[in-house]
PDB file of N, CA and C in Angstrom:
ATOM      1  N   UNK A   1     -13.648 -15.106 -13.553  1.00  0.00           N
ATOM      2  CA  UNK A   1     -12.888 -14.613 -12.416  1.00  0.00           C
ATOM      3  C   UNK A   1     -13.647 -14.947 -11.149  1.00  0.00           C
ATOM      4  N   UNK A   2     -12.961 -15.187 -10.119  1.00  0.00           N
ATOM      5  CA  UNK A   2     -13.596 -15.900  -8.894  1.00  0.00           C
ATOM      6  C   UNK A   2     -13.864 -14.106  -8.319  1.00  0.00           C
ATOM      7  N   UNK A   3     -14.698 -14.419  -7.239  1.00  0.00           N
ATOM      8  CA  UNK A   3     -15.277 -13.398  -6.372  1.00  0.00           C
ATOM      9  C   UNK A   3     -14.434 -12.939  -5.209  1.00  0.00           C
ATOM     10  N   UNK A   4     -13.427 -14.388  -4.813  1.00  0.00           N
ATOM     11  CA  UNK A   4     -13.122 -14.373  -3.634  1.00  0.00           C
ATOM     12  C   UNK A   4     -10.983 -14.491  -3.282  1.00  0.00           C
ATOM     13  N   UNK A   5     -10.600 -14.507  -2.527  1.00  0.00           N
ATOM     14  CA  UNK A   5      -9.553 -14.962  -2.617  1.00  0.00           C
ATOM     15  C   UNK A   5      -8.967 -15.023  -1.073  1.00  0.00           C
ATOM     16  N   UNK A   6      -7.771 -15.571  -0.914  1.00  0.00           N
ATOM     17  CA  UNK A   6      -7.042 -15.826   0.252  1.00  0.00           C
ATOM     18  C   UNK A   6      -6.013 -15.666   0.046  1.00  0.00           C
ATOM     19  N   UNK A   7      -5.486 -15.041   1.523  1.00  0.00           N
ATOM     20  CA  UNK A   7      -3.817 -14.473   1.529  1.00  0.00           C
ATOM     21  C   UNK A   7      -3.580 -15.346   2.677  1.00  0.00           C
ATOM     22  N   UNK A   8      -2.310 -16.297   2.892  1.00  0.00           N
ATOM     23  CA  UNK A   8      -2.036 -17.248   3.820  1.00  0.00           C
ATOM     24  C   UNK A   8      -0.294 -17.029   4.030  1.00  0.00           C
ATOM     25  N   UNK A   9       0.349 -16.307   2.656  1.00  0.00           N
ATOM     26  CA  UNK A   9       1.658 -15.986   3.216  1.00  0.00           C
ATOM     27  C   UNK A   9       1.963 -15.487   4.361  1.00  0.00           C
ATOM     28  N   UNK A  10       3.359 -15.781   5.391  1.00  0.00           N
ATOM     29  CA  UNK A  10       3.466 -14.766   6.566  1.00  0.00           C
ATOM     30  C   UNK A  10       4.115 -13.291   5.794  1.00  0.00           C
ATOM     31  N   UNK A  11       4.347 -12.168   6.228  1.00  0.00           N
ATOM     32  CA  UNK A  11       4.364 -11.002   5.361  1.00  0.00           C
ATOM     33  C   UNK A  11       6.238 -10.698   6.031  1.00  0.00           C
ATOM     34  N   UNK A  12       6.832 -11.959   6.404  1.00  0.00           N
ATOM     35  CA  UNK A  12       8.122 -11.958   6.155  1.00  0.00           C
ATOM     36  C   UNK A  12       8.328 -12.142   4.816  1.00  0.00           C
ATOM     37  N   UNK A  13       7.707 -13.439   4.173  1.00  0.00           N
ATOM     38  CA  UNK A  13       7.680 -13.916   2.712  1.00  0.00           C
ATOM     39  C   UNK A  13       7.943 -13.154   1.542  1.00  0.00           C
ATOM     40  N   UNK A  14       6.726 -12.240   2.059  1.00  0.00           N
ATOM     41  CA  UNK A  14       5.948 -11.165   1.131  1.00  0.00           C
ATOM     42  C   UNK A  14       6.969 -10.133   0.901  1.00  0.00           C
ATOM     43  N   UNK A  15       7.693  -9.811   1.983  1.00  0.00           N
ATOM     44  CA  UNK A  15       8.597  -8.579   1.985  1.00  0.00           C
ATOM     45  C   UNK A  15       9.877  -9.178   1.847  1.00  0.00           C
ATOM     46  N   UNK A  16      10.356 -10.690   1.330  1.00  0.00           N
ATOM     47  CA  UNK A  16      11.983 -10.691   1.156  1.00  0.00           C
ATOM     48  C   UNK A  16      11.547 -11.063  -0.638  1.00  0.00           C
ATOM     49  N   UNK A  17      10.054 -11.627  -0.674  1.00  0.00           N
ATOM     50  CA  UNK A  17       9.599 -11.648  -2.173  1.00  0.00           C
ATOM     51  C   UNK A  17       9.174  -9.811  -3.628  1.00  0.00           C
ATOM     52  N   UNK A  18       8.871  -9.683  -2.797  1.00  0.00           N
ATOM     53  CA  UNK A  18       8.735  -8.296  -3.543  1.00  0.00           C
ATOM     54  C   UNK A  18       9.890  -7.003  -3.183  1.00  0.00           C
ATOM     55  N   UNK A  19      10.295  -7.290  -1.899  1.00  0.00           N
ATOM     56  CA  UNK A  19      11.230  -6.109  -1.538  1.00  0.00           C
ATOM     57  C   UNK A  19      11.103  -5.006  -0.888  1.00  0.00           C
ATOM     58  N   UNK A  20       9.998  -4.975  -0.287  1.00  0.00           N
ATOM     59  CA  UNK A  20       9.612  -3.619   0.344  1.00  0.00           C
ATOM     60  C   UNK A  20      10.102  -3.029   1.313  1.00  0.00           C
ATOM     61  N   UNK A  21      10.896  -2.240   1.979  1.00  0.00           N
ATOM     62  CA  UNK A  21      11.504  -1.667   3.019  1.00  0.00           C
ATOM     63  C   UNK A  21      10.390  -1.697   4.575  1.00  0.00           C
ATOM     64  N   UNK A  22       8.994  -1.368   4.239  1.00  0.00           N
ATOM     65  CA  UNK A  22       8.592  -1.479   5.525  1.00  0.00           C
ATOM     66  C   UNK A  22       8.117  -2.779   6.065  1.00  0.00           C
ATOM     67  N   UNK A  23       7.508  -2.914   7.590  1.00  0.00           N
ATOM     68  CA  UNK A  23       6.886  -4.570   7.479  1.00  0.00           C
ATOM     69  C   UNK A  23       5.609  -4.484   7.553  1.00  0.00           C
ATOM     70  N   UNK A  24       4.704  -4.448   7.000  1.00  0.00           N
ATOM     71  CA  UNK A  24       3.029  -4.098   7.274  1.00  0.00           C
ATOM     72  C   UNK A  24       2.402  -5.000   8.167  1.00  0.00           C
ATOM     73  N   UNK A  25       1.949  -4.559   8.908  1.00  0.00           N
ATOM     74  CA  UNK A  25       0.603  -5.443   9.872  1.00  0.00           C
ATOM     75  C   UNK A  25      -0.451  -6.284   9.218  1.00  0.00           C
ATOM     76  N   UNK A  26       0.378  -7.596   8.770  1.00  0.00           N
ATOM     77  CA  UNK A  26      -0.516  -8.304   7.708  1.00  0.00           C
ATOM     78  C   UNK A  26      -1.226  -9.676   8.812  1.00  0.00           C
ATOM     79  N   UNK A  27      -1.921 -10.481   8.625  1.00  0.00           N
ATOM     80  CA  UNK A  27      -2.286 -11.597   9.041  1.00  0.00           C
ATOM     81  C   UNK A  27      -3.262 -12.330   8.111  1.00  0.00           C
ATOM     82  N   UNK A  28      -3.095 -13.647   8.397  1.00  0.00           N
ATOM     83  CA  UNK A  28      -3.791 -14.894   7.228  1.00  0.00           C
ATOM     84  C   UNK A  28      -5.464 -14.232   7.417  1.00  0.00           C
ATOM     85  N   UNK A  29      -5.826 -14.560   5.490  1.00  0.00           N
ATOM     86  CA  UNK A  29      -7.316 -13.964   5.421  1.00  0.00           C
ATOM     87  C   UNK A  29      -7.650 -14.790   4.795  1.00  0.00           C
ATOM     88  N   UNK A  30      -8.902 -15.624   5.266  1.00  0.00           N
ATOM     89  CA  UNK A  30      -9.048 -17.126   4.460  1.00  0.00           C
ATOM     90  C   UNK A  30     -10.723 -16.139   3.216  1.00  0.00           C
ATOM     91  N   UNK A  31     -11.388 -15.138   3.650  1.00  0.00           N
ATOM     92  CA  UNK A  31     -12.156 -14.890   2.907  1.00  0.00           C
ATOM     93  C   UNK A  31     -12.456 -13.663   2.254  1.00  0.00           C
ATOM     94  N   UNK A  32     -10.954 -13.063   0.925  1.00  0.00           N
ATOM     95  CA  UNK A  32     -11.262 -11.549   1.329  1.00  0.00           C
ATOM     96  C   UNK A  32     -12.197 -11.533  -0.388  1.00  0.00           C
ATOM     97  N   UNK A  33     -13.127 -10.221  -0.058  1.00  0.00           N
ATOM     98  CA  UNK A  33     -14.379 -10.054  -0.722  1.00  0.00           C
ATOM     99  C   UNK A  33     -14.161  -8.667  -1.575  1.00  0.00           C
ATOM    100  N   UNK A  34     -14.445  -8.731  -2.866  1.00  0.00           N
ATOM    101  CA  UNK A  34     -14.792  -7.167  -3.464  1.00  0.00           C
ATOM    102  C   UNK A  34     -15.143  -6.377  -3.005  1.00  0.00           C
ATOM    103  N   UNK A  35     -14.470  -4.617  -2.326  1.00  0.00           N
ATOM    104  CA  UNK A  35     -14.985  -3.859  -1.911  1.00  0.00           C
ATOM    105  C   UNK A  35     -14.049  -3.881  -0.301  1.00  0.00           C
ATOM    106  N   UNK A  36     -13.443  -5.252  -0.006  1.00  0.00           N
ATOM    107  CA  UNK A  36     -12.350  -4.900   1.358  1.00  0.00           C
ATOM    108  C   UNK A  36     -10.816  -4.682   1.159  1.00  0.00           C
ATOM    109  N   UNK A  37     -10.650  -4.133   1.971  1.00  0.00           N
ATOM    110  CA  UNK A  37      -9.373  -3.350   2.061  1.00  0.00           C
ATOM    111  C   UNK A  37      -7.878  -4.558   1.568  1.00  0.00           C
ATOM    112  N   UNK A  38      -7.192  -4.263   0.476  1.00  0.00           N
ATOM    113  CA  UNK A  38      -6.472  -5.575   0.437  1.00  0.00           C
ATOM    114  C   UNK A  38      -4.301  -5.143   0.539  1.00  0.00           C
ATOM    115  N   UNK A  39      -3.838  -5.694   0.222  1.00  0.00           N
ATOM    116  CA  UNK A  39      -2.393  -5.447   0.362  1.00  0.00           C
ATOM    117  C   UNK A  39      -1.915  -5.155  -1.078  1.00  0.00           C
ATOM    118  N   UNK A  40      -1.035  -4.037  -1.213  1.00  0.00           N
ATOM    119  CA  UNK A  40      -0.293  -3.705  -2.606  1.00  0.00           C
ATOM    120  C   UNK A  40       0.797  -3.638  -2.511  1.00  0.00           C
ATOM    121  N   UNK A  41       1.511  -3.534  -3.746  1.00  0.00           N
ATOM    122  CA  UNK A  41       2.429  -3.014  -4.262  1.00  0.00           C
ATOM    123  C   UNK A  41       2.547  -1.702  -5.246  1.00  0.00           C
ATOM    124  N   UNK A  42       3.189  -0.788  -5.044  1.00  0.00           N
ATOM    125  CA  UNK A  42       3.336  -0.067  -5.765  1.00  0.00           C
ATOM    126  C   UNK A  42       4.394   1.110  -5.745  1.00  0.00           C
ATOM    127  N   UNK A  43       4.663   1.371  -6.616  1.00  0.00           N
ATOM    128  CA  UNK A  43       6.190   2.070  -7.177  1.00  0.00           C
ATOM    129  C   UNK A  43       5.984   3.771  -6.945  1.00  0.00           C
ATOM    130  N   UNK A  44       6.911   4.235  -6.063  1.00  0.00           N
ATOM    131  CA  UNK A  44       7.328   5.510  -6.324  1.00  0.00           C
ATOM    132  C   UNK A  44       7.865   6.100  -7.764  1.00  0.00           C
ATOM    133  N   UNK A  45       7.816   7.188  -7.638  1.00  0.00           N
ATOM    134  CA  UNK A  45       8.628   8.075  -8.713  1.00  0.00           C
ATOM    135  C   UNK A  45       9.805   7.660  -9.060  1.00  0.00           C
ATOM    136  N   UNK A  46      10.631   6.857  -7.785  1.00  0.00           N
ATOM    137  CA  UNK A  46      12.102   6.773  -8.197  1.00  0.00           C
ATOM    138  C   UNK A  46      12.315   4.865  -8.297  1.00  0.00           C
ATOM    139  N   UNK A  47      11.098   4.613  -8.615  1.00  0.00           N
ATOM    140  CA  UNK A  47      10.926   2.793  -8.791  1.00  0.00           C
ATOM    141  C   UNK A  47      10.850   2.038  -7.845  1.00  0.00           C
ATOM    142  N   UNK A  48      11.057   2.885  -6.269  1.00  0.00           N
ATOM    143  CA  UNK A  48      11.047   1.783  -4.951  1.00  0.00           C
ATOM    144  C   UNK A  48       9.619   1.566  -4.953  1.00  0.00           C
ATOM    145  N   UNK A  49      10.076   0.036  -4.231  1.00  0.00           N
ATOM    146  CA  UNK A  49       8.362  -0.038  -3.947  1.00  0.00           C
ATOM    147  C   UNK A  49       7.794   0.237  -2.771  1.00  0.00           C
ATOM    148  N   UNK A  50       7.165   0.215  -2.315  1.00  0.00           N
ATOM    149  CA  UNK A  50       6.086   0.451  -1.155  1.00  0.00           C
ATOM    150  C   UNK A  50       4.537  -0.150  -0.758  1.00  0.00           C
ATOM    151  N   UNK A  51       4.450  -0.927   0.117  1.00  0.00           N
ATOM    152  CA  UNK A  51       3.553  -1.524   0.444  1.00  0.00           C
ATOM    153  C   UNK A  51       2.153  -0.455   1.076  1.00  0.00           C
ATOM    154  N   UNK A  52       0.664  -0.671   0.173  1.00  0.00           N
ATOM    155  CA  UNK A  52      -0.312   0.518   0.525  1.00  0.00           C
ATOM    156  C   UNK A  52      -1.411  -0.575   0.935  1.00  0.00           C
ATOM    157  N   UNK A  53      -2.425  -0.156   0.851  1.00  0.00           N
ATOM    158  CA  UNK A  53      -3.663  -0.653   1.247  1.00  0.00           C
ATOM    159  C   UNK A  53      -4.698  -0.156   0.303  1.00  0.00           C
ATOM    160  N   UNK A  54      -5.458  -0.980  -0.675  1.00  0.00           N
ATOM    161  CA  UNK A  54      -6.266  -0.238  -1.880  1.00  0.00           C
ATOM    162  C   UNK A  54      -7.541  -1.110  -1.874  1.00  0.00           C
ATOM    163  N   UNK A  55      -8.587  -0.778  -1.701  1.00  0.00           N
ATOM    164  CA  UNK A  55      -9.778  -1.100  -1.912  1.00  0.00           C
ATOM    165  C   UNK A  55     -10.042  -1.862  -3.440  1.00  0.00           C
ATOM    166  N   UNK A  56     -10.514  -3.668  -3.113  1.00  0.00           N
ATOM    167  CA  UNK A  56     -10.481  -4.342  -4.219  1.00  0.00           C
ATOM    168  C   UNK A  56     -11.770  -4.507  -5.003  1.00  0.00           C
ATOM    169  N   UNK A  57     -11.967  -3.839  -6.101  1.00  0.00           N
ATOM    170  CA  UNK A  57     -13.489  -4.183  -6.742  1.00  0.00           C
ATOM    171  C   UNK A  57     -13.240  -3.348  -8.504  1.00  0.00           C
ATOM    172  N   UNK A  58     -14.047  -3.352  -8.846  1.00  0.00           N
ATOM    173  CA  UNK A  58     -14.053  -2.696 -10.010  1.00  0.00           C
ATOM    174  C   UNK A  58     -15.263  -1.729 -10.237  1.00  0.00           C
ATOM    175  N   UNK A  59     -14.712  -0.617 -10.853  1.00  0.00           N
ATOM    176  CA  UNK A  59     -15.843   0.097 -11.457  1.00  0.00           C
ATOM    177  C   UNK A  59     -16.159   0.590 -12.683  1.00  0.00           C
ATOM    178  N   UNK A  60     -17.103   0.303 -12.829  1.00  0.00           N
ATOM    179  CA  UNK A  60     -17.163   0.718 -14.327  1.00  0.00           C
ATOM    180  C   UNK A  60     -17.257   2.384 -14.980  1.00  0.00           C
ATOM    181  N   UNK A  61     -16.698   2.390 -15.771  1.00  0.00           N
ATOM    182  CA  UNK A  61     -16.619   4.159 -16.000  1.00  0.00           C
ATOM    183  C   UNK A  61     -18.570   4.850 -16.594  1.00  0.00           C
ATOM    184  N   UNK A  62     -18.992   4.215 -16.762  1.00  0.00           N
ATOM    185  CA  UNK A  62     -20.724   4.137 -16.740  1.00  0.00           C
ATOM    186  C   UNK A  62     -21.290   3.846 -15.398  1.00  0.00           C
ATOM    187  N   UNK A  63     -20.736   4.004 -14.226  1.00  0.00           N
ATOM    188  CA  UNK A  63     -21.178   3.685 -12.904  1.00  0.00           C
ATOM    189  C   UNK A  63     -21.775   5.002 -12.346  1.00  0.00           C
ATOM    190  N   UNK A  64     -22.554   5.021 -11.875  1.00  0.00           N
ATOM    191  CA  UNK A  64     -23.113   6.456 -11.193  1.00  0.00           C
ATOM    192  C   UNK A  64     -22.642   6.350  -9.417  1.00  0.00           C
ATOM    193  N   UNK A  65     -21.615   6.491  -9.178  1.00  0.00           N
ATOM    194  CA  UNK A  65     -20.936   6.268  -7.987  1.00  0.00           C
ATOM    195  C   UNK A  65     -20.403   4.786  -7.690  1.00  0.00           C
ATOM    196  N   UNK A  66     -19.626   4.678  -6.342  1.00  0.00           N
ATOM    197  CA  UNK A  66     -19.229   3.443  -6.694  1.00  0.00           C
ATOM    198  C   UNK A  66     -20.272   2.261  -5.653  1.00  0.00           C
ATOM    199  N   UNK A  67     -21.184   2.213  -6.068  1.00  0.00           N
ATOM    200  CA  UNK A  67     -22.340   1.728  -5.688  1.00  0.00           C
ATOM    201  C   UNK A  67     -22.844   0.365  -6.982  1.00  0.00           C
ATOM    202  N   UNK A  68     -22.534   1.002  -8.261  1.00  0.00           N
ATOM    203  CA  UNK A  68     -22.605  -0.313  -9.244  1.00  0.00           C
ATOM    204  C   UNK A  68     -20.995  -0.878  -9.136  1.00  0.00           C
ATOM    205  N   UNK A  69     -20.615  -1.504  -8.273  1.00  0.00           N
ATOM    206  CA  UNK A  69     -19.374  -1.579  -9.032  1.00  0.00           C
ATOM    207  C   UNK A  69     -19.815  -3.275  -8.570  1.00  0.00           C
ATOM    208  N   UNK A  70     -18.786  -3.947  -9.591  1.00  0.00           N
ATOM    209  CA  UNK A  70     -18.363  -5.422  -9.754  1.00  0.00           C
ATOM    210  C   UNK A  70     -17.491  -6.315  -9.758  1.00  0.00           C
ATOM    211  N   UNK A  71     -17.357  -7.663  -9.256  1.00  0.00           N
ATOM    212  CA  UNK A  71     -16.484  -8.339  -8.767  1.00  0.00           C
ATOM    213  C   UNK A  71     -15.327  -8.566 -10.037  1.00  0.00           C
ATOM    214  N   UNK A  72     -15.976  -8.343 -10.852  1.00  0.00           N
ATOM    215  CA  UNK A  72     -15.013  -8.896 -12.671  1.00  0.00           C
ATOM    216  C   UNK A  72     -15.635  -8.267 -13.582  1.00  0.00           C
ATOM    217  N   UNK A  73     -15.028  -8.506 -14.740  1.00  0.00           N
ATOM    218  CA  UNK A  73     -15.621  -8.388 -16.219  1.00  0.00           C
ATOM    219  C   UNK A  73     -15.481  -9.301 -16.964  1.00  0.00           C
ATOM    220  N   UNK A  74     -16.674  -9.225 -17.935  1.00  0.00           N
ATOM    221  CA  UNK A  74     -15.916 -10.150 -19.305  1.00  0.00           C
ATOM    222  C   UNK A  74     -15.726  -9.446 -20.383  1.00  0.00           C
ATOM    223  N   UNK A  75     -15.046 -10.540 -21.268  1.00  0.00           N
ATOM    224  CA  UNK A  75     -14.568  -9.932 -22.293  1.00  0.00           C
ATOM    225  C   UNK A  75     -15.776 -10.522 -23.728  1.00  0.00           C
ATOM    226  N   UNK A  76     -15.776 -10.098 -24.570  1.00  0.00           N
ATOM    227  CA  UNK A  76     -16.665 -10.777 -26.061  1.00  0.00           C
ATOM    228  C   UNK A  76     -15.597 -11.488 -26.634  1.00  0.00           C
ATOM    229  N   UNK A  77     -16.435 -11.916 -27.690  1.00  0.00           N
ATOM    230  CA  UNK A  77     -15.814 -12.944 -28.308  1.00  0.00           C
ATOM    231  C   UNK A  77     -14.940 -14.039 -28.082  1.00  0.00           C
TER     232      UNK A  77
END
C-alpha cells in the first residue's frame, strides 16, 4: 500500500458521482499523508449519504494511543 495519495477531481464530479446533497469546500491535493484530514462518504440511518471529513491512518488495536499508528498493513502468507 502506498503512503501517499492525490485528489485532483473538481467536487462537482464528486457530488453528481456519489450523490451527496451538500457541496463541500474541496480543492486539488497533489500530497495527502497518513494522519491528514481527508474527504468521505458515509451513510445515515436512512441510507443517504453525506459527505464528512475523517482523519486517514490506521491503528492498531495493540496501540497505546494513537501515536503508534501506521500508514498500512500486511497480510501473511
Amino acid at each position: 500500500m502506498c503512503g501517499r495519495f492525490l485528489l485532483t477531481a473538481p467536487v462537482e464530479a464528486l457530488q453528481r458521482l456519489f450523490g451527496f446533497p451538500e457541496l463541500p469546500n474541496l480543492s486539488a491535493r497533489f500530497n495527502v499523508a497518513p494522519g491528514q484530514a481527508v474527504a468521505a462518504m458515509r451513510l445515515d440511518s436512512e441510507r443517504r449519504r453525506h459527505f464528512v471529513w475523517l482523519r486517514w491512518g490506521l491503528v492498531p488495536s495493540w496501540a497505546k494511543g494513537e501515536g503508534a499508528k501506521g500508514e498500512g498493513a500486511k497480510g501473511e502468507g
